[in-house]
Protein backbone atom coordinates (compact mmCIF):
# COMPACT_ATOMS: atom_id res chain seq x y z
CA UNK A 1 101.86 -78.50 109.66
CA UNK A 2 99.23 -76.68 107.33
CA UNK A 3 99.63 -77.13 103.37
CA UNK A 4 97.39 -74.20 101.11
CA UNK A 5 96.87 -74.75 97.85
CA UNK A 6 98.69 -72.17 96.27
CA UNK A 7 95.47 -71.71 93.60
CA UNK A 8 93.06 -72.08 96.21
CA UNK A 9 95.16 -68.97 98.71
CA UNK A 10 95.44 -66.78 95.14
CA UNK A 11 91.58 -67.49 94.38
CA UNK A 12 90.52 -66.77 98.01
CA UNK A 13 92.74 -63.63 97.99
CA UNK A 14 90.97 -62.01 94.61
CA UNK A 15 87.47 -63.03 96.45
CA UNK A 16 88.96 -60.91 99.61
CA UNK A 17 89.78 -58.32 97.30
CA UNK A 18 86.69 -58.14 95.12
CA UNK A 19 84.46 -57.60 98.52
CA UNK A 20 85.95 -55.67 100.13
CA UNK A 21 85.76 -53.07 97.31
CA UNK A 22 82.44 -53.50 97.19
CA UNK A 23 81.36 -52.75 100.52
CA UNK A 24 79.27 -50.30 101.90
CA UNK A 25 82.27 -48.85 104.31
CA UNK A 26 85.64 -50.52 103.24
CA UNK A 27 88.11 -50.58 105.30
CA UNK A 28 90.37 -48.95 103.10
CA UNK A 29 89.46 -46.34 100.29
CA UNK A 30 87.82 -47.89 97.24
CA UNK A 31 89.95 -48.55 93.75
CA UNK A 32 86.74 -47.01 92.11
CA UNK A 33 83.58 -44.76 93.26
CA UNK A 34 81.65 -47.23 90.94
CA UNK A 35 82.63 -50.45 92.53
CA UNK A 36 79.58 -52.68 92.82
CA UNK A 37 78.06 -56.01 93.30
CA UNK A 38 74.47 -56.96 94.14
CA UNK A 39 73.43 -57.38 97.66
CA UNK A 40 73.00 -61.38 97.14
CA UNK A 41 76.06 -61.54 95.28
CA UNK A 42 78.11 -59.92 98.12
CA UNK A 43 76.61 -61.82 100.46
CA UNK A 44 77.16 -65.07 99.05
CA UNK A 45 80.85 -64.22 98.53
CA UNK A 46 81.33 -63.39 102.23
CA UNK A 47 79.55 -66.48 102.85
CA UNK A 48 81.92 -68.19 100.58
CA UNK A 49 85.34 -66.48 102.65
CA UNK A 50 83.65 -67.46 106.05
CA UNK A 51 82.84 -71.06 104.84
CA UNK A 52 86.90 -71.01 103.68
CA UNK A 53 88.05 -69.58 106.28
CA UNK A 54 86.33 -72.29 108.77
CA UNK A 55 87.70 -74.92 106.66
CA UNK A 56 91.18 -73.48 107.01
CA UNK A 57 91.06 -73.40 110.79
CA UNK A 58 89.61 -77.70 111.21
CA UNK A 59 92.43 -78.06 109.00
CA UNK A 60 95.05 -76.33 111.01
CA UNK A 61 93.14 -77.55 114.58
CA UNK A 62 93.07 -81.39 112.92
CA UNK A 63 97.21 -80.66 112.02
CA UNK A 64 98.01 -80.08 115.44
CA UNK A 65 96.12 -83.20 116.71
C-alpha cells in the first residue's frame, strides 16, 4: 500500500505544470507565448520531478516487499 502526501502530490503537480509550460516543445499547447524559465532553472526542476519520481517508485517497490 502507497500513502502520498496530499501537499507533497499538489506541490509536485504545480512543478509538473510549471515545466512543462516552459519547454521548448510541450506536449500540449502553451497557456502563454511568453512562458519562460532559465535553462538552469528548468533543468533543476526536471531534476527535482525525476529525483521525486524515483523516490515514489522505492517507496511503492519497498510497499510490496
Amino acid at each position: 500500500m502507497t500513502t502520498t502526501n496530499p501537499q507533497a502530490a499538489a506541490l509536485l503537480a504545480a512543478l509538473r505544470a510549471i515545466v512543462t509550460e516552459c519547454m521548448d516543445y510541450p506536449p500540449q499547447p502553451r497557456y502563454s507565448a511568453d512562458s519562460y524559465l532559465p535553462p538552469h532553472l528548468l533543468n533543476a526542476a526536471q531534476r527535482a520531478i525525476e529525483q521525486a519520481d524515483s523516490a515514489m517508485l522505492n517507496t511503492q517497490g519497498a510497499d510490496h516487499e
